[in-house]
Structure formats: C-alpha cells, structure tokens
Protein backbone atom coordinates (compact mmCIF):
# COMPACT_ATOMS: atom_id res chain seq x y z
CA UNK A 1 144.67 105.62 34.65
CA UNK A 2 146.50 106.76 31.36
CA UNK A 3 147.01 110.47 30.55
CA UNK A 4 146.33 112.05 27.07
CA UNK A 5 149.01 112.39 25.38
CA UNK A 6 150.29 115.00 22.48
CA UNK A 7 153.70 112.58 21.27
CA UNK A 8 153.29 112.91 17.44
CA UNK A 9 151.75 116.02 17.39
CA UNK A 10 154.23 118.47 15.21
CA UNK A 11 153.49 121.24 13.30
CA UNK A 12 153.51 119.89 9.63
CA UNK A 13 153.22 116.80 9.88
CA UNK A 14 149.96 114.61 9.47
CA UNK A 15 147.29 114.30 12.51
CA UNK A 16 146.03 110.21 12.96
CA UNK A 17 143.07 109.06 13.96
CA UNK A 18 144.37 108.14 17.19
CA UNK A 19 146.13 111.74 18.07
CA UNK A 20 141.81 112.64 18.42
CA UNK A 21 140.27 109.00 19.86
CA UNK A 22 141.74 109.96 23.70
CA UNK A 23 139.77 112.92 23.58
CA UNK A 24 136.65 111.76 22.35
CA UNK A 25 137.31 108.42 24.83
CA UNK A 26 137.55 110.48 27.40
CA UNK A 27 135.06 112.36 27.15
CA UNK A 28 132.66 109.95 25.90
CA UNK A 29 133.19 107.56 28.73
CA UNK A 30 135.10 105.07 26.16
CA UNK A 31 138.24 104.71 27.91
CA UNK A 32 139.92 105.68 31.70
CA UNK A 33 141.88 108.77 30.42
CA UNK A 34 142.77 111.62 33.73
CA UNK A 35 141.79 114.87 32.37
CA UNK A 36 143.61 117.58 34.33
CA UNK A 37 142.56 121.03 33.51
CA UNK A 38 144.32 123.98 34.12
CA UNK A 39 142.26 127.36 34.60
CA UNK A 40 138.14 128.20 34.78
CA UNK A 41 135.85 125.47 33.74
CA UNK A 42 131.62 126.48 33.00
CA UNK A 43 129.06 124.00 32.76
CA UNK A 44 126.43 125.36 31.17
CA UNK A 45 122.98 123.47 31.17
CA UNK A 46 124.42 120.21 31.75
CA UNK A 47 125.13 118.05 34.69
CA UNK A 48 128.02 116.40 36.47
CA UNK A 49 127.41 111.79 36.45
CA UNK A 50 126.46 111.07 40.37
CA UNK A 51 128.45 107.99 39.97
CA UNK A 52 131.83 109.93 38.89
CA UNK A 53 133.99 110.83 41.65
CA UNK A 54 135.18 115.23 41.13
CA UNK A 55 138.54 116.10 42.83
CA UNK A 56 138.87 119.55 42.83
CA UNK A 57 142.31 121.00 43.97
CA UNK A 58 141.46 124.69 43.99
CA UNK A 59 138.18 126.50 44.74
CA UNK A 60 134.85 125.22 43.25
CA UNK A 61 131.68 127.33 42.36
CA UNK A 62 128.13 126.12 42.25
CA UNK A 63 125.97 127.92 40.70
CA UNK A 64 123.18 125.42 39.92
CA UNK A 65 122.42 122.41 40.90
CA UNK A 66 124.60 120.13 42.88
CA UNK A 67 124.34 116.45 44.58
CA UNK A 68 126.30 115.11 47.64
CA UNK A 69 126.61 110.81 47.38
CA UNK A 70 127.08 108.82 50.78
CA UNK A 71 130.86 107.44 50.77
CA UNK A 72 130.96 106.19 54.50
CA UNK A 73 128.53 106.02 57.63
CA UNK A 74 131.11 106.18 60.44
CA UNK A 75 133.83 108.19 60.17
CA UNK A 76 136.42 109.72 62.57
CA UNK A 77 136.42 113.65 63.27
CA UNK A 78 138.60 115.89 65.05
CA UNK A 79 136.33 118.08 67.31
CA UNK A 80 136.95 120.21 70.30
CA UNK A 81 134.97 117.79 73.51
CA UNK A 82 135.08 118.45 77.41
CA UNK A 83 136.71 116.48 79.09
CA UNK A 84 134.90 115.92 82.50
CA UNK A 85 138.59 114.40 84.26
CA UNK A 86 140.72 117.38 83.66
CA UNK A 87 137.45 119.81 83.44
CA UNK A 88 139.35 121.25 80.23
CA UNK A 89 138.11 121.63 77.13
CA UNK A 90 140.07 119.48 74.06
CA UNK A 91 140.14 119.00 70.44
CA UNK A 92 140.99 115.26 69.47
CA UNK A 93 139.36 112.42 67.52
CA UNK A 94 135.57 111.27 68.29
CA UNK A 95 133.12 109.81 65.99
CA UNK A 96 129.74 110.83 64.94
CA UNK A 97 128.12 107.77 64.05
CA UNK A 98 125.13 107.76 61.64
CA UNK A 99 123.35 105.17 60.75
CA UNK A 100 123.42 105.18 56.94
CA UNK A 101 119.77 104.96 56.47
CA UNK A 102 119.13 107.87 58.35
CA UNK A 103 123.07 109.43 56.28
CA UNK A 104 121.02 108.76 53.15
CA UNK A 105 117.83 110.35 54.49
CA UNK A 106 120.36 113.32 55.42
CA UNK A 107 121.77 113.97 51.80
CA UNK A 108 118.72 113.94 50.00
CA UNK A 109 117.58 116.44 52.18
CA UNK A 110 120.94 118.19 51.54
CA UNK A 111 120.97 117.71 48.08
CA UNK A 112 116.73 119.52 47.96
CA UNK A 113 118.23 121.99 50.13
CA UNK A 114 121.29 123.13 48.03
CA UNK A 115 119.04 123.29 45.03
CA UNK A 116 116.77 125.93 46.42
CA UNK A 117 119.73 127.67 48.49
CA UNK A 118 121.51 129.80 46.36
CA UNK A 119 118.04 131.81 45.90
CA UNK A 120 117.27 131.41 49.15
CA UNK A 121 117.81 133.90 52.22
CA UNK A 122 117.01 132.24 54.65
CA UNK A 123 119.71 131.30 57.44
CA UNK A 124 122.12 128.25 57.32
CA UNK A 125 121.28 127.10 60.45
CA UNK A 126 117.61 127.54 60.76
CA UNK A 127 117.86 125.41 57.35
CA UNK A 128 120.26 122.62 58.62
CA UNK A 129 117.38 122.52 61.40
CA UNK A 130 115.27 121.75 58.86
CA UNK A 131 116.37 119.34 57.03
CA UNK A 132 117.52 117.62 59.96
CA UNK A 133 114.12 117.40 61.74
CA UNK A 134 113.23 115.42 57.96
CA UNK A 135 115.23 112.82 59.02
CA UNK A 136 113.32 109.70 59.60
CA UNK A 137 115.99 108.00 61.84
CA UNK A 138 116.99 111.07 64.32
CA UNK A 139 121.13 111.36 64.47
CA UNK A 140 122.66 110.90 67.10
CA UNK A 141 125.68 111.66 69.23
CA UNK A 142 127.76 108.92 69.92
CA UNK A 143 131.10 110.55 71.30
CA UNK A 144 132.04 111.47 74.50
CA UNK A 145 129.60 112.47 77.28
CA UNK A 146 130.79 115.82 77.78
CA UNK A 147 129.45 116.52 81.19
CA UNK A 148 127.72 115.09 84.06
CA UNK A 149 124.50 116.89 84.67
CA UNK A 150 121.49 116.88 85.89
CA UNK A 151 120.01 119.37 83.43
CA UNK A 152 121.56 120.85 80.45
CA UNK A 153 124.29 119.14 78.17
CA UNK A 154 124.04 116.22 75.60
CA UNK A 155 124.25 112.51 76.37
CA UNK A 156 124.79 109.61 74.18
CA UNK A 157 122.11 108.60 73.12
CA UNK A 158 120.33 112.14 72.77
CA UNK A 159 118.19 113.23 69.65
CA UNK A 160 120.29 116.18 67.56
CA UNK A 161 116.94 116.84 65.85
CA UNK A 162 116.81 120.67 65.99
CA UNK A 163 119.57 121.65 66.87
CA UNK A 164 121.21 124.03 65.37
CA UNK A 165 125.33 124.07 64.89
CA UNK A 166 125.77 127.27 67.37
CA UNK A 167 123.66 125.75 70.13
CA UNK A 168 124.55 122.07 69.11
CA UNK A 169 128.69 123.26 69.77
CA UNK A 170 127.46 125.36 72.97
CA UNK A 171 126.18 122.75 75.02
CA UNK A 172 128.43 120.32 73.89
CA UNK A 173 131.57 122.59 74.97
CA UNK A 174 129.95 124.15 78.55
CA UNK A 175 126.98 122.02 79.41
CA UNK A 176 124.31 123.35 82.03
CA UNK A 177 125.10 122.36 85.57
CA UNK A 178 123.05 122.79 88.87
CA UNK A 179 123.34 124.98 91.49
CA UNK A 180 124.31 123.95 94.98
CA UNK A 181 121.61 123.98 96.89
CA UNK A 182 121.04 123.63 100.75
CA UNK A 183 119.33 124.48 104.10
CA UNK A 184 121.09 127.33 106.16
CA UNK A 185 117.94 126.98 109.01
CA UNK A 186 114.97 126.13 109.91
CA UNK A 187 113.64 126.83 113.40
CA UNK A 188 111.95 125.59 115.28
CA UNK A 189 112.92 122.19 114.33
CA UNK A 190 110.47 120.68 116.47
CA UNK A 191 107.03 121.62 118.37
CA UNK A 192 105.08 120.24 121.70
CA UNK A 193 101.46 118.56 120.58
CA UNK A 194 99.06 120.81 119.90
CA UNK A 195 101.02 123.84 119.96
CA UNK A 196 99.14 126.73 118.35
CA UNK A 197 100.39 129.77 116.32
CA UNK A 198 104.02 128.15 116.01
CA UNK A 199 106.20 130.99 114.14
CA UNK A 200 108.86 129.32 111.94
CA UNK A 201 111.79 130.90 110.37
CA UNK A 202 113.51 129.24 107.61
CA UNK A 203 116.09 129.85 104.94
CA UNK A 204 117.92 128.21 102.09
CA UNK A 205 120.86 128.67 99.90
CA UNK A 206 121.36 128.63 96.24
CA UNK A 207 125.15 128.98 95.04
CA UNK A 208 126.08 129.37 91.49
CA UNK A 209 128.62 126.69 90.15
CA UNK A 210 130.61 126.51 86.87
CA UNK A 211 128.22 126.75 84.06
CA UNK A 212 124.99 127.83 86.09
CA UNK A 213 123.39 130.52 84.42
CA UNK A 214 122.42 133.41 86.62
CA UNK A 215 120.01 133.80 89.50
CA UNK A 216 116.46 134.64 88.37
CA UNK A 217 114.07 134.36 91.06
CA UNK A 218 113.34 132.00 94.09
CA UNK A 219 110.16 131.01 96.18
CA UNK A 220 109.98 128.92 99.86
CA UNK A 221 106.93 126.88 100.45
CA UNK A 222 105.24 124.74 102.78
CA UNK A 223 103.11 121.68 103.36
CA UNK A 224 101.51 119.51 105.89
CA UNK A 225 102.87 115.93 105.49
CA UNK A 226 99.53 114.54 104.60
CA UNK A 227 98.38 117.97 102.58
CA UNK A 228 99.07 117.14 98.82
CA UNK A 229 99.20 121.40 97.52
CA UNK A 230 102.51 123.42 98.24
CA UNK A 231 101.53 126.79 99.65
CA UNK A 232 104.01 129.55 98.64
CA UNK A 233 105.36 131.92 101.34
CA UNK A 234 106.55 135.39 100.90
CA UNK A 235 110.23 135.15 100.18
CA UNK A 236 113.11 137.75 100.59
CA UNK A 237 116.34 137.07 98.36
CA UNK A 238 119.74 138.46 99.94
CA UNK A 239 123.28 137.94 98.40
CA UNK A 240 125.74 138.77 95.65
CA UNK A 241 125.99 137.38 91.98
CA UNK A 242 127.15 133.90 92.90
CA UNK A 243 125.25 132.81 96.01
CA UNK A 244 121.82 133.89 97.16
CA UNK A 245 120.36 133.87 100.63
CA UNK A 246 115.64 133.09 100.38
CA UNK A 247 114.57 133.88 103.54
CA UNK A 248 110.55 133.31 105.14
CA UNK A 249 108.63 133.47 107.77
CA UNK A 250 105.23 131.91 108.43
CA UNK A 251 102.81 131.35 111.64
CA UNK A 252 101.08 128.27 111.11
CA UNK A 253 99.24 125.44 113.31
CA UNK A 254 96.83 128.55 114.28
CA UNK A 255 93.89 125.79 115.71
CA UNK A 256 96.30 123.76 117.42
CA UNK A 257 95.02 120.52 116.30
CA UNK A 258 96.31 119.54 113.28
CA UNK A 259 99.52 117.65 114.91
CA UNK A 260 101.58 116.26 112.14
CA UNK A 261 104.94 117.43 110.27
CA UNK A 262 105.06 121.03 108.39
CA UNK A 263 107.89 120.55 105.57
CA UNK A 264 109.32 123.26 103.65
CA UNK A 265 111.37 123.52 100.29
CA UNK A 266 112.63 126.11 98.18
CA UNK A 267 112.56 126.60 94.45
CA UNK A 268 115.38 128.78 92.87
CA UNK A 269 115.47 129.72 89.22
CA UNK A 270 118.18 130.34 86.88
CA UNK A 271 118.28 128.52 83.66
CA UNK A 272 116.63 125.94 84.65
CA UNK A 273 114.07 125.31 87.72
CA UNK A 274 116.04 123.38 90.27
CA UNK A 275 114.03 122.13 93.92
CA UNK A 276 115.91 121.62 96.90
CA UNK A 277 115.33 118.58 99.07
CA UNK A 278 112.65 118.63 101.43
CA UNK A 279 112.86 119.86 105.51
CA UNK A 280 110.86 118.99 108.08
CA UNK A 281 110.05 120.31 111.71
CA UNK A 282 107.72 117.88 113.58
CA UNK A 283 105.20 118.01 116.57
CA UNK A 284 106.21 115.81 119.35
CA UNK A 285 103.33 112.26 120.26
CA UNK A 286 100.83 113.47 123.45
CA UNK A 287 101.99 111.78 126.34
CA UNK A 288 99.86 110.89 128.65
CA UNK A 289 99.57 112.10 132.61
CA UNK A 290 101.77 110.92 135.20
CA UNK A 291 101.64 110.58 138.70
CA UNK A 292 103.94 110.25 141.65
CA UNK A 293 102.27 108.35 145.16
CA UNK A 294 103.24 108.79 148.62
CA UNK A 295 101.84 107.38 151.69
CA UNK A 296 101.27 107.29 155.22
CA UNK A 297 100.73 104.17 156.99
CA UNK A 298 100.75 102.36 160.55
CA UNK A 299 102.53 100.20 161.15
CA UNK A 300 105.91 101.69 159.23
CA UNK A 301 106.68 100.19 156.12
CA UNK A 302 109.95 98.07 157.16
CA UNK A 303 112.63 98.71 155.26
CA UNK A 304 113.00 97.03 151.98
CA UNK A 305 109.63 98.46 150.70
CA UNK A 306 107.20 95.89 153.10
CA UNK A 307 104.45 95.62 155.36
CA UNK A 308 104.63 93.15 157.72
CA UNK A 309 100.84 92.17 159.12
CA UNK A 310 100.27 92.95 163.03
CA UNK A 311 99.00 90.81 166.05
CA UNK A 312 98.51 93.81 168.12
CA UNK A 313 98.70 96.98 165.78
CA UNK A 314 95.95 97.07 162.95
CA UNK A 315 97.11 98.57 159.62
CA UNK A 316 95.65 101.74 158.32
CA UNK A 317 97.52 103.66 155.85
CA UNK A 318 96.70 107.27 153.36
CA UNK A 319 97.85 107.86 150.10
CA UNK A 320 98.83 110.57 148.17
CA UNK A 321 100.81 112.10 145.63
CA UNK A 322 101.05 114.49 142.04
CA UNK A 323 99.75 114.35 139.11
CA UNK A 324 101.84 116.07 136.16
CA UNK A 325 101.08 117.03 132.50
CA UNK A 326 103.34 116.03 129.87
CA UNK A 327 101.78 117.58 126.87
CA UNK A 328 102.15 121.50 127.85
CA UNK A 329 99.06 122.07 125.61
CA UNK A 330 96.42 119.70 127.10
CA UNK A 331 95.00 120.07 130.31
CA UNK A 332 93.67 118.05 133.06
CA UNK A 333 90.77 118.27 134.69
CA UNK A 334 89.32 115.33 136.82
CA UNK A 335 91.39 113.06 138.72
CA UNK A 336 90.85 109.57 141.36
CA UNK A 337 93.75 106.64 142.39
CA UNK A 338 92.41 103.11 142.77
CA UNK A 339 94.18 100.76 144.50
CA UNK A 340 93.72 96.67 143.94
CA UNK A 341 96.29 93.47 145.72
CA UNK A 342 98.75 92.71 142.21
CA UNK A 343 95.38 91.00 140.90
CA UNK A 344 93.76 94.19 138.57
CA UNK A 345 90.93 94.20 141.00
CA UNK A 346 90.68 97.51 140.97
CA UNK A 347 89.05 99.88 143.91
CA UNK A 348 88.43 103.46 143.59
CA UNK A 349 89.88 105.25 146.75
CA UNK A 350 87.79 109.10 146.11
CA UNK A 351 85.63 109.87 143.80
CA UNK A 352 86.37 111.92 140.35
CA UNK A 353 87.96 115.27 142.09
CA UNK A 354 88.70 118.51 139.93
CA UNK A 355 92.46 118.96 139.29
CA UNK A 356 94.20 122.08 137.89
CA UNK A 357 94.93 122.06 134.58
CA UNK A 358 98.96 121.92 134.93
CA UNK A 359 98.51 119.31 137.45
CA UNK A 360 98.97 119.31 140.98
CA UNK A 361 98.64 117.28 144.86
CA UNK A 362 96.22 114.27 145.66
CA UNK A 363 94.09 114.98 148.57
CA UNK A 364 95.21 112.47 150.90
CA UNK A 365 93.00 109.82 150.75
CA UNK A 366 92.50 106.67 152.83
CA UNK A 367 94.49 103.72 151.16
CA UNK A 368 93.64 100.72 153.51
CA UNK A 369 92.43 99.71 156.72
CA UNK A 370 92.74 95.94 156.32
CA UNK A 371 94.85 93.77 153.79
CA UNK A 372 93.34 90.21 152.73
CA UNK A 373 94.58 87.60 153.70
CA UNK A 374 95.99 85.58 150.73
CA UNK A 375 97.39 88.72 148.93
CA UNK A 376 101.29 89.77 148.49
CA UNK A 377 101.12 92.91 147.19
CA UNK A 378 99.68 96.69 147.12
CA UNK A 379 99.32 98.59 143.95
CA UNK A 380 97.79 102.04 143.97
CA UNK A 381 97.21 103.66 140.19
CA UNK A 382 96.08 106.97 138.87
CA UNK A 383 93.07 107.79 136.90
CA UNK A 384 93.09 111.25 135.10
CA UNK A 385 90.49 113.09 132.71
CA UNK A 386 92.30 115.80 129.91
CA UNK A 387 91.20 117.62 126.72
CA UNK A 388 92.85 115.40 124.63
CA UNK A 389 91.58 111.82 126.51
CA UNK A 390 88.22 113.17 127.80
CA UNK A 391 86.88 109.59 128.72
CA UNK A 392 89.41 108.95 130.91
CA UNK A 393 92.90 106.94 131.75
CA UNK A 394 94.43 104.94 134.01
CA UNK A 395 98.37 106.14 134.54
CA UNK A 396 101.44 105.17 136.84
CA UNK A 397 100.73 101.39 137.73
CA UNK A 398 103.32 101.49 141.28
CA UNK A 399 103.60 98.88 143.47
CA UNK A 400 103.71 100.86 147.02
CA UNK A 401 104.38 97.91 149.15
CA UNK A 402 104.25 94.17 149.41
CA UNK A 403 102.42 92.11 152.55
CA UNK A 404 103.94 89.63 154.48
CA UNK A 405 102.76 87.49 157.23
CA UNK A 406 105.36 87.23 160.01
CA UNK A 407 107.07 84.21 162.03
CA UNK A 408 106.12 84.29 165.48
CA UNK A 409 108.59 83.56 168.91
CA UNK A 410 109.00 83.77 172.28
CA UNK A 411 108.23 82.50 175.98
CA UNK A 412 104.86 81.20 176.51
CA UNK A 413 103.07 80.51 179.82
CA UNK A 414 100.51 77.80 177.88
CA UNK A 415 100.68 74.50 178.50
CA UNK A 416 99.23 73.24 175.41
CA UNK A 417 99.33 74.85 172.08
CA UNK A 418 95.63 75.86 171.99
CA UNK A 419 96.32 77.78 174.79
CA UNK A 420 98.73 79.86 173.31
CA UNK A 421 98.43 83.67 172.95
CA UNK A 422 100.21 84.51 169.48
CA UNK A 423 100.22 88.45 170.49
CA UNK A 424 101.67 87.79 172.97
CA UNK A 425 105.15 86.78 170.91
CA UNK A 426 107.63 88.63 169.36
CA UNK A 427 107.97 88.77 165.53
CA UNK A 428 111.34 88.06 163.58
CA UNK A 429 112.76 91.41 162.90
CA UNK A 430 113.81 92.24 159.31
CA UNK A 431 117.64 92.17 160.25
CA UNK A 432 116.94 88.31 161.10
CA UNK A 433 114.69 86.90 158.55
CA UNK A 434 114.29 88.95 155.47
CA UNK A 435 110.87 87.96 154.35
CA UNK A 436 109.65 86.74 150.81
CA UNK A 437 106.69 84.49 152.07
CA UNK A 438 107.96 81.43 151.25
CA UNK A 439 109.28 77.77 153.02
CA UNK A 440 112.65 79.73 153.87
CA UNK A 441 110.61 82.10 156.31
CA UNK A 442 110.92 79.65 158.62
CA UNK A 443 114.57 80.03 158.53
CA UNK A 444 115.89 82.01 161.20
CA UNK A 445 119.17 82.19 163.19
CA UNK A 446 120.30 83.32 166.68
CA UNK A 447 116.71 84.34 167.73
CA UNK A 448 116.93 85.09 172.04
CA UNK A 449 114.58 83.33 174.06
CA UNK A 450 115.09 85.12 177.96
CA UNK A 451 113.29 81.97 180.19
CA UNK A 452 110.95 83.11 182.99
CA UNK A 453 109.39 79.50 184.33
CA UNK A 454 107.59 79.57 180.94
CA UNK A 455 108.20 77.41 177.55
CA UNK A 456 109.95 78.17 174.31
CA UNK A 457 107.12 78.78 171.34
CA UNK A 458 107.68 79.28 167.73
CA UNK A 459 104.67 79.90 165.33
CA UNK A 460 104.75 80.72 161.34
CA UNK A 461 102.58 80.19 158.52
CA UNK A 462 101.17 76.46 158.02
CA UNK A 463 102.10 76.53 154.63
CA UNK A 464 105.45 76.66 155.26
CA UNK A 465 105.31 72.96 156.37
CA UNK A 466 107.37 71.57 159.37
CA UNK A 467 110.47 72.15 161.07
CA UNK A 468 113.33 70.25 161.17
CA UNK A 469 115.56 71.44 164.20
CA UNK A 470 115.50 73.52 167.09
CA UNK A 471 119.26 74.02 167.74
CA UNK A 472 120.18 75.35 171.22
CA UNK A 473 124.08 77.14 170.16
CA UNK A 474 124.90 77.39 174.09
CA UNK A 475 124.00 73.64 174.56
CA UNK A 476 124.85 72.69 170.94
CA UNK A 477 121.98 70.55 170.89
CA UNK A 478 118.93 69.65 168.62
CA UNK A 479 115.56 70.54 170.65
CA UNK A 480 113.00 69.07 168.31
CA UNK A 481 112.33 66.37 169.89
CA UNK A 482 110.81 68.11 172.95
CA UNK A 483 108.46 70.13 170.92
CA UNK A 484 105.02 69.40 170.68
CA UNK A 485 103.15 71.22 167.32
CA UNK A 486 99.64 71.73 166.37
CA UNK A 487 97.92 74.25 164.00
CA UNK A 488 96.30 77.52 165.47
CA UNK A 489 94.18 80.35 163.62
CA UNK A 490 95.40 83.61 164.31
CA UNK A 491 93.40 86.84 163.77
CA UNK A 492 95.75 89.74 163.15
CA UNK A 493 94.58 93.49 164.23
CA UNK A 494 93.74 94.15 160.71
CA UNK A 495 90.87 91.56 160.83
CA UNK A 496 92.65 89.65 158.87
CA UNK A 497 93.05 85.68 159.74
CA UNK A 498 95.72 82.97 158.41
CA UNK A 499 96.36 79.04 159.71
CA UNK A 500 99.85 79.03 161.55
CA UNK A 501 101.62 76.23 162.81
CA UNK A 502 102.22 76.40 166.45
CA UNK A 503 105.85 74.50 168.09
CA UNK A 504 105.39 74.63 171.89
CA UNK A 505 108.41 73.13 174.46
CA UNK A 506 107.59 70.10 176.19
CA UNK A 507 109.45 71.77 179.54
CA UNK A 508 109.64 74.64 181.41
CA UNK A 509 112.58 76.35 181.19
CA UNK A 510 113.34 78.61 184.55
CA UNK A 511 115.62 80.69 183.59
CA UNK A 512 118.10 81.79 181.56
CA UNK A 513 119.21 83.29 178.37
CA UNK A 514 118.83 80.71 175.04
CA UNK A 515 120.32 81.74 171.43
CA UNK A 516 118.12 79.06 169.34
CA UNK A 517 118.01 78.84 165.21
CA UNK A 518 115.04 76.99 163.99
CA UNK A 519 114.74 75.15 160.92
C-alpha cells in the first residue's frame, strides 16, 4: 500500500492535479493510500466503515459509538491455570474455544452494550453477566480442568453463563474441594435380638483440606434400615479451625422388637453440604434353644457309644439333660424330650413341664424300658416353648446310642439245638467283635471255650447267613463239619425277640481248654 507523497510540492512553483488526487483517493476510498497521522484525531457525527480494519499505535478514545467485528473463533491465550500434577498455579497457553455462532451472538451484544456504556453506571461485570446470559449458544471452557472435585471448580464442558470475571478467575485458580470425612466410633457396633433401650455413642470427623472453606455447622442422624426419614440427633461439635470432632448420643430400640440395623451418618457444612458414608451397628438373628442329654441306663452303654441287647438283663434306661437360651432377651417357658429309633417316629417322654426362663435341668425322665426289635438306633430330641417361638420347637436332634444284637457262645449241655438255652451263653465282648450289625458280626477270633462233658455252641443273628469254619488254633483244624445248625427264636430280657441261627457240636468234648475263631 502506497504512501502520499509531497515530491513536487515547492514553494513557487505550480500545484498539479495529481499533487491533490492521493488525498481525495484516499479518502474517498478511490485508491489504497496508508494515511499515518501524527497527533489528536475527532470524529464528529460520523462513523468509522465496519469493514475497514483501525490500527491504532497509541491510546484510543471512544466517546460514541463503537463496533467490535469477529476476526477468529479459536484463538490461543496466555492465562494463569492450576495445574492439578504439581498442585501449583501457572500462566501458559490454553484456548478458549467459542463457537463462532455463539462469538457473533457475543459481539452484538458487546457492540449494544458499549453503546449504552459510557452513560451507564452500572458495573462491568454485572454487565458482561449480562450480555453473556444473551448468548444463545452458552460459552464454554475448553482448557484445562483445573481441579479434581467433587463440588466447586469448572470442568470442560461447563456453562460460563453468569459468571462474572472475578468469580469466573476464582474458581478457576483455587477450585472448591471436600473435606475429609470419616468415622472416629460408633459403639456398640453390634446388639443381641431384641435388646431394649440400647445406648449408642457415635462420632465423626470432618477435616478441612486445601481449598475447603470453613466449618459452619454439622448434624448426626439416624435410621432404621427399612425406615425411609433420617431423624436428627443432638450433636456437640469439638475441635480447632481445621478439623472438627460431632459427637451424639441416642437410646433407641426402647420396645425391643424392632430387630433390624440402626445406621447413622453425619452431615457437616462449610461451603458446600458434604454427607459422610453411612455406619451401621446391627442386632444379631434369634437363635433358637439348645439342649444337652445325659442318661442313665442298665445295662452300661459299652464303650464306643452302644447298647448291646441282653438275654438275662432287661434294658431300662433315664434321660436327662439342659436346656440353654441363646437369645439373652427371650425366654423359655415350657419344655418335653421325645425320643423315636433313627425313623422320626417320635414319642413324647413327659409331658409339657415349666422351665425357667434362662434355662435350666430336665427332670430325669424314663427313656426306655424295651428297644424293638428291628431298630439300630436311639435318638432323644428336645422340645421347648419361648416368647419369641410360642408354638413350640423341636431342638438338639442327638443320637444317644445305637442297638445291637449280640453273637452268642459257649458250652452247652443240649443235645439238639432246640434244646439249647441261649442265656445260658456268653456274648462276644466288645474287645473281640466290635459290632456294626452286619455279615462280619459273625467274625470273631480266639473266643475260649473251657469243656465240661458238654458241646461247643455258637448262635448269632439269622441274617447274618452261615458259617464257613470253625477253626480249632490248638488242633489247627477246621470243625465245621461236626456242627449241626438250625434256627432258634430268642426272647431277650427286654421283651424283645429276633431269629438266630444256632451251630451246636456233634461231640462232647470232656475237657479242656479250646481257642476257636468262627467264620
């Protein structure tokens, strides 16, 4: 672009049309001249072309009206930004990206605004406010996130609408951030069912961080699990400026019935409202009665846990026992044990009989006085009344003993085996045969057989079917064949009958001492 120029111009001489045509092109939009003007320049009622680009080198006065044109929609900025690595704050290039719509939305707001301004006296920033809530697309902030937070601070993506520049800089430069907060106790932690009037103590901590306001105020509440209301409790705040101590105290579960969990939470105020987590203290499940059986019976149980049935001795046997409570807030109050053979044919040894409400002894009862003859086992079980299960329940299932029906040996004076007299014969002793009531029963090694002019006799439940040897050590020979068998019923002394099969000795053996294992 050409400069004017005075070459020509002397004083004397003739002025051309063309010494005055740069001026008036100039001026008159004609031709590209640079006008460079030195000192004040007034424009009076005129205006300046929106399409002509002003460079002004020294200071510029508006005094009426003035227009601002869109040159660029994202452009690069040095600004001060925190920097959430180094936890410093920094000036360096960001953007502020507009989106030129919304820019152009921006300036004409501007350009109303700076028209009415200079007789206006109201604030900068409450009017940057408003002319930035006119903007149909909202700007936004698309630099740096300058904080993590959970309340407080601007995000990319946020609306700048309203804003204005002193708050807009403040929580860019030292966002809001939470206080720490956490549970310092709660006791009791945990409650036995239906517990009544339960007094818990609690207390929770809120500590200031770097760019939490101040403490205002907190509150501690509580809930039932299922309630859906917070109730507030009265709350005492201990502690300096940067960490406070809410304290509370509360008696609740007065009835005793409502079993479920009590939580409790705290709300602390500073800038912002900020909830701590939730705490619980629970009521332990009921648990139901228990009871612990003894018992008295003849015969002796054999060791091993066993009864084995008599020929000569009938069974009678008494049971007792205690019954404890488990829930320390429910009481007992009727009790009764049943007793049934491993088939949950249950028979009621006493009638319903009061019972303290802790608990306490059975009143020995009478457990048998005769065992049937195809069951194994005995199995006593508790049946207890309390205020929480007032119909009733059976507790402790125990299997006191099992029944077995024994092999039978010895010398007998019979000549046939009808004529033999089963009580009359010893039984295998535990030490010899442990018994399980099966085939092996049968087995039994180095059983003594002291000979009187009588025969050898073995006897043992039919089911077990037939021997296979009868093996004399001290001879080292194989009886059986000198054994005649038969089935015989036997009737033990507990009434009780069972089919046993029956091995009498063909001979009469005078004397002597025999160690014989049968097969």
């Amino acid at each position: 672009m050409a400069l004017l120029s005075k070459l020509n111009i002397e004083d004397g001489k003739v002025i051309y049309d063309y010494h005055v045509y740069q001026i008036v092109d100039a001026l008159t939009y004609q031709q590209a001249y640079d006008l460079l003007i030195k000192g004040s320049v007034s424009i009076g009622s005129g205006s300046l072309d929106p399409n002509v680009i002003l460079n002004v080198s020294g200071g510029m006065k508006v005094v009426g009206d003035s227009y601002i044109t869109a040159t660029q929609s994202n452009a690069s900025h040095q600004i001060l930004y925190y920097d959430t690595a180094s936890g410093k704050i920094t000036y360096g290039s960001d953007s502020i990206y507009v989106s030129t719509s919304s820019f152009n939305d921006l300036v004409a707001n501007y350009n109303d605004f700076t028209q009415s301004y200079y007789t206006d006296s109201q604030s900068f920033n409450d009017r940057f406010a408003s002319a930035s809530a006119q903007v149909s697309q909202s700007l936004q902030y698309a630099g740096r996130t300058p904080a993590t937070r959970n309340v407080g601070g601007i995000s990319v993506g946020d609306s700048l609408a309203g804003y204005t520049l002193e708050t807009l800089l403040q929580e860019i430069i030292a966002p809001y951030t939470p206080p720490t907060l956490s549970l310092v106790s709660l006791s009791p932690t945990s409650s036995a069912y239906n517990e009544q009037n339960i007094n818990y103590a609690v207390t929770f901590r809120w500590a200031q961080n770097v760019g939490t306001t101040d403490f205002v105020s907190a509150q501690i509440q509580y809930k039932r699990a299922a309630d859906f209301v917070w109730n507030n409790l009265t709350t005492a705040v201990t502690g300096g400026i940067s960490q406070k101590d809410a304290s509370a105290t509360a008696s609740l579960n007065t009835s005793g019935v409502n079993n479920d969990t009590v939580q409790f939470r705290a709300t602390f105020v500073d800038g912002e409202s900020n909830t701590s987590e939730t705490y619980s203290s629970s009521f332990a499940a009921y648990a139901a009665p228990t009871v612990l059986f003894s018992g008295s019976f003849t015969p002796a149980l054999t060791a091993g846990g066993y009864q084995v049935r008599s020929v000569s001795t009938a069974f009678t046997g008494s049971i007792g026992g205690t019954f404890t409570r488990n829930s320390p807030n429910v009481n007992l109050t009727e009790y009764k044990v049943a007793r049934d053979y491993n088939d949950s044919n249950f028979t009621d040894l006493n009638a319903l009989t009061a019972i303290s409400g802790s608990g306490g002894d059975i009143s020995p009862v009478l457990a048998d006085s005769g065992q049937p003859t195809d069951k194994s086992a005995v199995r006593y079980i508790g049946f207890v009344k309390d205020t929480q299960v007032t119909a009733g329940q059976y507790v402790s299932l125990i299997t006191m003993f099992n029944i077995y029906n024994p092999v039978l040996y010895g010398m007998s004076s019979a000549t046939t085996v009808a004529g033999v007299d089963l009580g009359a014969l010893a039984e295998v002793s535990h030490s010899t045969r442990p018994y399980t009531n099966t085939s092996t029963d049968k087995v039994a090694n180095d059983l003594i057989f002291n000979a009187s002019s009588n025969r050898f006799c073995i006897a043992y439940d039919s089911s077990y079917g037939t021997l296979e040897e009868v093996f004399d050590q001290g001879a080292n020979l194989n009886l059986i064949s000198n054994f005649t068998t038969d089935t015989k019923s036997v009737t033990f002394a507990d009434g009780t009958t069972k089919t046993y099969r029956v091995y009498l000795y063909n001979l009469v053996v005078y004397s002597g001492t025999y160690t014989i294992n049968i097969t």
